[in-house]
C-alpha atoms as a PDB file:
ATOM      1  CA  UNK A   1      77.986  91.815  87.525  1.00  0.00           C
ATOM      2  CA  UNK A   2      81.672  90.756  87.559  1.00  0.00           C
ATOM      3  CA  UNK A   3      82.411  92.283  84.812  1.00  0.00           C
ATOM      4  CA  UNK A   4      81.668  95.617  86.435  1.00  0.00           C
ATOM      5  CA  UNK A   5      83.425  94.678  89.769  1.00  0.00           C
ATOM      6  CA  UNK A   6      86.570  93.561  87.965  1.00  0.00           C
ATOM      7  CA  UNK A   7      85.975  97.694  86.191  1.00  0.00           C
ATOM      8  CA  UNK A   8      85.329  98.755  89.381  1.00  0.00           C
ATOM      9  CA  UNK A   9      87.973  97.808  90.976  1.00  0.00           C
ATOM     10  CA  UNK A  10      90.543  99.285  88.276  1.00  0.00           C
ATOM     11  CA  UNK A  11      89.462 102.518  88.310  1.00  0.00           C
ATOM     12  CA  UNK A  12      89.763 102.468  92.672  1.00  0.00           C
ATOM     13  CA  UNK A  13      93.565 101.229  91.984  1.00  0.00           C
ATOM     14  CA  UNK A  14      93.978 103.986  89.114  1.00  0.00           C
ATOM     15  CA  UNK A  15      92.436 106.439  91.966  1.00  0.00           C
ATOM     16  CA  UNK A  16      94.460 105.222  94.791  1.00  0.00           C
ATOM     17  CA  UNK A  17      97.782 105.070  93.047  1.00  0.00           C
ATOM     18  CA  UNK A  18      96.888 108.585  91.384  1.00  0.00           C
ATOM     19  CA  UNK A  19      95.868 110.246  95.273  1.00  0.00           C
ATOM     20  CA  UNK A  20      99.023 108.574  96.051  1.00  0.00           C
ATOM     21  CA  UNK A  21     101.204 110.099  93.529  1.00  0.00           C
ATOM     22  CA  UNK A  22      99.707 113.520  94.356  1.00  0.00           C
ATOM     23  CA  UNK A  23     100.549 113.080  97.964  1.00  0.00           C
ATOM     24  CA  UNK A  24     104.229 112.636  96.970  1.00  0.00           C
ATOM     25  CA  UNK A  25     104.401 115.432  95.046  1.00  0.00           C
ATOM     26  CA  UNK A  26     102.460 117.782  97.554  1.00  0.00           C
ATOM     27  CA  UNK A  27     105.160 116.128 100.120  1.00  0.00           C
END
């Protein structure tokens, strides 16, 4: 079960910091 949070929880930073990096170039 960790093991899967700890995945989890890369991916949502991957996401975030790729939504974010969109955002700046949209901006």
């Amino acid at each position: 079960m960790a093991k899967i949070n700890i995945l989890n929880e890369k991916k949502f930073e991957r996401l975030q910091s790729s939504i974010r990096w969109s955002n700046q170039q949209l901006a």
